[in-house]
N, C-alpha and C. Protein backbone atom coordinates (compact mmCIF):
# COMPACT_ATOMS: atom_id res chain seq x y z
N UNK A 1 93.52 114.93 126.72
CA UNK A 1 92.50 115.70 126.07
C UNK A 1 91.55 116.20 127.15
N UNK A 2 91.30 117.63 127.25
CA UNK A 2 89.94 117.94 128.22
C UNK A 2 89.12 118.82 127.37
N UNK A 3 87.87 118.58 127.60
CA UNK A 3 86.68 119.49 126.58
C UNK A 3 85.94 120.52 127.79
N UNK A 4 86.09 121.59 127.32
CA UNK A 4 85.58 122.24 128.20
C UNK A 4 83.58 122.92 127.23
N UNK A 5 83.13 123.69 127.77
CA UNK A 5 82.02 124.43 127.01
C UNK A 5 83.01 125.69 126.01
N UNK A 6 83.75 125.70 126.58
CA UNK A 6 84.85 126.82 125.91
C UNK A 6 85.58 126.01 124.45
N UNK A 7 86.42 125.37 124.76
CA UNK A 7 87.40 124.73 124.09
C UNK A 7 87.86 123.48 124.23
N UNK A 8 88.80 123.17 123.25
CA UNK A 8 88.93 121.53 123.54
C UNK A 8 90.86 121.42 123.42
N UNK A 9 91.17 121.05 124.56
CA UNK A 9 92.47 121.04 125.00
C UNK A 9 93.29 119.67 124.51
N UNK A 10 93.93 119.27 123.34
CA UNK A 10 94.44 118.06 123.28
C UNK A 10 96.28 118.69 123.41
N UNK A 11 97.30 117.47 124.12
CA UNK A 11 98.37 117.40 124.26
C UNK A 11 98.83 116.04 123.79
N UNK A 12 99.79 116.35 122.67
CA UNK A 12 100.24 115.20 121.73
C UNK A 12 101.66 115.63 121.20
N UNK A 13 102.15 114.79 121.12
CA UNK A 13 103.38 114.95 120.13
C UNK A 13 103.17 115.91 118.68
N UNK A 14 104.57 116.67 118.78
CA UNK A 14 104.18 117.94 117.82
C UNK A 14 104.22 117.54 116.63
N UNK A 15 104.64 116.11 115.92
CA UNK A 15 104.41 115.69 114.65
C UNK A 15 103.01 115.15 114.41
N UNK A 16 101.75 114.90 115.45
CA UNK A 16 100.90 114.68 115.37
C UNK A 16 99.37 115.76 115.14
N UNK A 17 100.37 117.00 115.09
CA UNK A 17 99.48 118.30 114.78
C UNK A 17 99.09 118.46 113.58
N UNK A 18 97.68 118.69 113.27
CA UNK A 18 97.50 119.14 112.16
C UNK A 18 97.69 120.23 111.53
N UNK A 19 97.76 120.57 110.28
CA UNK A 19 98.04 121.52 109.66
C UNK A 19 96.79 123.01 110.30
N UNK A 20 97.28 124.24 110.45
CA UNK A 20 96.20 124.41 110.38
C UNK A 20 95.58 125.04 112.21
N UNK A 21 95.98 124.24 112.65
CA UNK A 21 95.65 124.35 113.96
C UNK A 21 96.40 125.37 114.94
N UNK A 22 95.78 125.80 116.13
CA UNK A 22 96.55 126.72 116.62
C UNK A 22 97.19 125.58 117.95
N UNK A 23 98.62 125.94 118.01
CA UNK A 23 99.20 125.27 118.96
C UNK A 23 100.35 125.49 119.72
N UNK A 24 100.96 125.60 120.61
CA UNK A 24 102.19 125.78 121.25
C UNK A 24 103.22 124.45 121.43
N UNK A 25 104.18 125.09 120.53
CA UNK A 25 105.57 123.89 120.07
C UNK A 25 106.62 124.25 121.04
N UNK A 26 107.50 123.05 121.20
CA UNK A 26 108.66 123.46 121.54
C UNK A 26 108.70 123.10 123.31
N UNK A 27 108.18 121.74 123.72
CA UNK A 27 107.77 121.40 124.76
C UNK A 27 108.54 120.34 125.40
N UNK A 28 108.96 119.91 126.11
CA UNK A 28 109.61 118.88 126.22
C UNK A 28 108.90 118.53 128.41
N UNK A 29 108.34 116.62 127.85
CA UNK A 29 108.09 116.06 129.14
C UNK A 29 108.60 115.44 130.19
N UNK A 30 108.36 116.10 131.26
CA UNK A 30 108.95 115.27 132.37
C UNK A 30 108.23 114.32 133.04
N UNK A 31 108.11 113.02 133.23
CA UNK A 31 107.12 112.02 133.59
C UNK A 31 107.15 111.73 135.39
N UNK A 32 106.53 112.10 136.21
CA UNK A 32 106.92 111.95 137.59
C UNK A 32 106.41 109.97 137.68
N UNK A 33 107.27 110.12 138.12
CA UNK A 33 107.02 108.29 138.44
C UNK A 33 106.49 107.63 139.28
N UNK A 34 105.19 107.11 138.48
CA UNK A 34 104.25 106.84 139.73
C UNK A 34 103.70 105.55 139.59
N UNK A 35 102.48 104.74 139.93
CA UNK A 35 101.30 105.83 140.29
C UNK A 35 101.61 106.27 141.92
N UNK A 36 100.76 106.65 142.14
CA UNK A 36 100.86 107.94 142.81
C UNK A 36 99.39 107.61 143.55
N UNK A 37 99.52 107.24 144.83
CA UNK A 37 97.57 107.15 146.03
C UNK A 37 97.59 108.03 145.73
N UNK A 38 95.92 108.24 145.57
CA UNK A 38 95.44 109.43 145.73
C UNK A 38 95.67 110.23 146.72
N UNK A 39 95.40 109.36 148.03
CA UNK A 39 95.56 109.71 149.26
C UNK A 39 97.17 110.17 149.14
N UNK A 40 97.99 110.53 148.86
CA UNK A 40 99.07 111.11 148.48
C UNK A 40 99.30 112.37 147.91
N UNK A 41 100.18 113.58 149.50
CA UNK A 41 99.84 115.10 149.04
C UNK A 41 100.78 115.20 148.62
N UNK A 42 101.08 116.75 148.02
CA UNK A 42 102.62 117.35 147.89
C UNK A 42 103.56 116.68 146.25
N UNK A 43 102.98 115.47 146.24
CA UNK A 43 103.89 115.37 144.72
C UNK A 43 104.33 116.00 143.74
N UNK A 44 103.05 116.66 143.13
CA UNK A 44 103.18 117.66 142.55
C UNK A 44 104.20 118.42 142.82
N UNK A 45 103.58 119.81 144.07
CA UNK A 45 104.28 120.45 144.64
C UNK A 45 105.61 120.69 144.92
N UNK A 46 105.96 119.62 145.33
CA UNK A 46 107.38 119.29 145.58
C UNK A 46 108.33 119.24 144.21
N UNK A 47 107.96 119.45 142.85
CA UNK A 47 108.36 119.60 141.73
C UNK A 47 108.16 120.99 141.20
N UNK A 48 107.16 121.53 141.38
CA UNK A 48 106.42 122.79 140.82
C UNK A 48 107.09 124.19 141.51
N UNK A 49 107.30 123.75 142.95
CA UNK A 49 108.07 125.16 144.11
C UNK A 49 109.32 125.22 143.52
N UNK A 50 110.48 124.50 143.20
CA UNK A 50 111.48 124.58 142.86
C UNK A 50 111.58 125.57 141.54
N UNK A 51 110.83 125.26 140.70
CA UNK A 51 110.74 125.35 139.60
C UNK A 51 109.83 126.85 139.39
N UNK A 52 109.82 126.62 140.31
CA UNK A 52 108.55 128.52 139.93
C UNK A 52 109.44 129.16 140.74
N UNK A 53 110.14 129.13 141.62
CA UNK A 53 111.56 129.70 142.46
C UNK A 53 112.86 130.13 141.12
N UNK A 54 112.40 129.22 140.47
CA UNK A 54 113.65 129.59 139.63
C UNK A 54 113.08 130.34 138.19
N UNK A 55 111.63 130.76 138.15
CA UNK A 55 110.74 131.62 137.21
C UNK A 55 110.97 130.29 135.81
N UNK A 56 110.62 129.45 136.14
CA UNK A 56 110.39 128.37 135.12
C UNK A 56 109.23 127.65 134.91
N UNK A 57 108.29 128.14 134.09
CA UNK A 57 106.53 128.12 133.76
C UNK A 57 106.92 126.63 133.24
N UNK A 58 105.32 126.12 133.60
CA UNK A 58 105.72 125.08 133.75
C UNK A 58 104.07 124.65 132.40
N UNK A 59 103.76 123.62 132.49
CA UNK A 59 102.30 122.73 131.92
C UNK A 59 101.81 121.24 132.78
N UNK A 60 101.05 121.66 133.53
CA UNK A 60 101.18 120.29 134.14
C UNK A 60 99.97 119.32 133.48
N UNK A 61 100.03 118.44 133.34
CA UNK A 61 99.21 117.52 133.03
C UNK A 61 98.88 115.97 134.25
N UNK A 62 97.74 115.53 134.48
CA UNK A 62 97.79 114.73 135.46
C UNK A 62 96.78 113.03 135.16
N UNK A 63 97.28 112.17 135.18
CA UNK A 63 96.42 111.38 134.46
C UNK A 63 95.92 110.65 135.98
N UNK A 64 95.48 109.36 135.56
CA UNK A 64 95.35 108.47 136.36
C UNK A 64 96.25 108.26 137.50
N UNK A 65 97.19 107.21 136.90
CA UNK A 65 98.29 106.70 137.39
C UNK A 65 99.88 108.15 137.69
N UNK A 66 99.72 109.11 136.81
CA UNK A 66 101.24 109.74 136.84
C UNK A 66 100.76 111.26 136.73
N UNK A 67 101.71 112.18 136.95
CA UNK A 67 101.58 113.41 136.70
C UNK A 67 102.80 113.63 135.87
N UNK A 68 102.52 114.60 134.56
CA UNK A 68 103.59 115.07 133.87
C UNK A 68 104.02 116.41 133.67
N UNK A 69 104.96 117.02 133.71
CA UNK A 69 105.63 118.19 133.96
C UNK A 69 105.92 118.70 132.64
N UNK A 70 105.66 119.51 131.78
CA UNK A 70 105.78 119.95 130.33
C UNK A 70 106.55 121.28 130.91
N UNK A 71 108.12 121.59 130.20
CA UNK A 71 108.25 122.86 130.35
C UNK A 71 109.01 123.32 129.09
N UNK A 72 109.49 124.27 128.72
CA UNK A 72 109.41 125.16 127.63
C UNK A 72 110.97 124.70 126.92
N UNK A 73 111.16 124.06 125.88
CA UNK A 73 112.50 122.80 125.39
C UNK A 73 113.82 123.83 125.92
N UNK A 74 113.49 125.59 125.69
CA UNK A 74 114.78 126.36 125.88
C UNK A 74 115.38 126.56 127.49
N UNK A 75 114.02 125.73 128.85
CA UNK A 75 114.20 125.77 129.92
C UNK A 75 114.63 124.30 130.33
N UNK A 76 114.73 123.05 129.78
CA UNK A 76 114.59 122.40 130.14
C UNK A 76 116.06 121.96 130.77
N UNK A 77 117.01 122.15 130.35
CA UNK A 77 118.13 122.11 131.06
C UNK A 77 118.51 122.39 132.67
N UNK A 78 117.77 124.15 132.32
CA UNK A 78 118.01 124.66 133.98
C UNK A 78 116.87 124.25 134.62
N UNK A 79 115.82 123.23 134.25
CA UNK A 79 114.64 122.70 134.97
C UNK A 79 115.35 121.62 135.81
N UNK A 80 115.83 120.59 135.10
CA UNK A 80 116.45 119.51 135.29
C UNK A 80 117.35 119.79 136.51
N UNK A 81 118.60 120.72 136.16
CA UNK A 81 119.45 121.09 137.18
C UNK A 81 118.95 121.80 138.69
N UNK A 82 117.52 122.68 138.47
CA UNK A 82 116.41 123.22 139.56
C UNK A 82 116.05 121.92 140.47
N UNK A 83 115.78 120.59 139.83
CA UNK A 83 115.34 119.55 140.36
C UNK A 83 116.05 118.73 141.16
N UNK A 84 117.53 118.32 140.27
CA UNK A 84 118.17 117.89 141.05
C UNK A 84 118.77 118.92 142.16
N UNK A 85 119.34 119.62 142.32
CA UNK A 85 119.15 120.87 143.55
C UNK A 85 118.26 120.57 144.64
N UNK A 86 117.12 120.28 143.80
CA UNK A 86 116.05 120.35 144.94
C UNK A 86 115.98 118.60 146.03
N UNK A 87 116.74 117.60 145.36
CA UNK A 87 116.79 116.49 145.74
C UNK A 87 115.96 115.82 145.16
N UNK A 88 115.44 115.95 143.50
CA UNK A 88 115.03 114.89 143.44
C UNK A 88 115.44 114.36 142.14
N UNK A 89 115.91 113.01 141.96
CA UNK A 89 116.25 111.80 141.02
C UNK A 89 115.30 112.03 139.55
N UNK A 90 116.54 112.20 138.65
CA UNK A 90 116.08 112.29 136.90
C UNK A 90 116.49 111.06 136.83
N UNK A 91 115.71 110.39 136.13
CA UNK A 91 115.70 109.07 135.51
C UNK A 91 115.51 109.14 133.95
N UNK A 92 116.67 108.19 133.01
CA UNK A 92 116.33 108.46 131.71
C UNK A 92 116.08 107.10 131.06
């Protein structure tokens, strides 16, 4: 959830939407496996270049401990396959 003076941004599971609300469906997460030092560059990145190389919009979300990769359920296949390409390990 982030609140801005503008608007208020919540990301939840799409059965948890209320009626009513304006929202974008059809999302599916990728969990980078962490945590993750702060003092630690490029994580992100190293997920996001591949993936914008291959014109695949992405949602990133970043908590504490993990960063999560939201991309669009009809991309998520050729995301997956962009990743491994790129050398890095899907875990299910």
């Amino acid at each position: 959830m982030a609140r801005t003076a503008d608007e208020l941004s919540v990301v939840c599971e799409e059965s948890r939407v209320p009626t009513g609300v304006r929202v974008e469906r059809d999302w599916s997460a990728l969990k980078l496996e962490g945590p993750f030092p702060f003092s630690t560059t490029g994580v992100l990145e190293s997920i996001l270049q591949p993936l914008a190389q291959a014109e695949i919009s992405i949602f990133a979300v970043s908590t504490y401990d993990t960063d999560y990769v939201l991309i669009q359920r009809e991309r998520i296949a050729a995301a997956v396959e962009e990743l491994r390409k790129a050398g890095h390990e899907l875990l299910t």
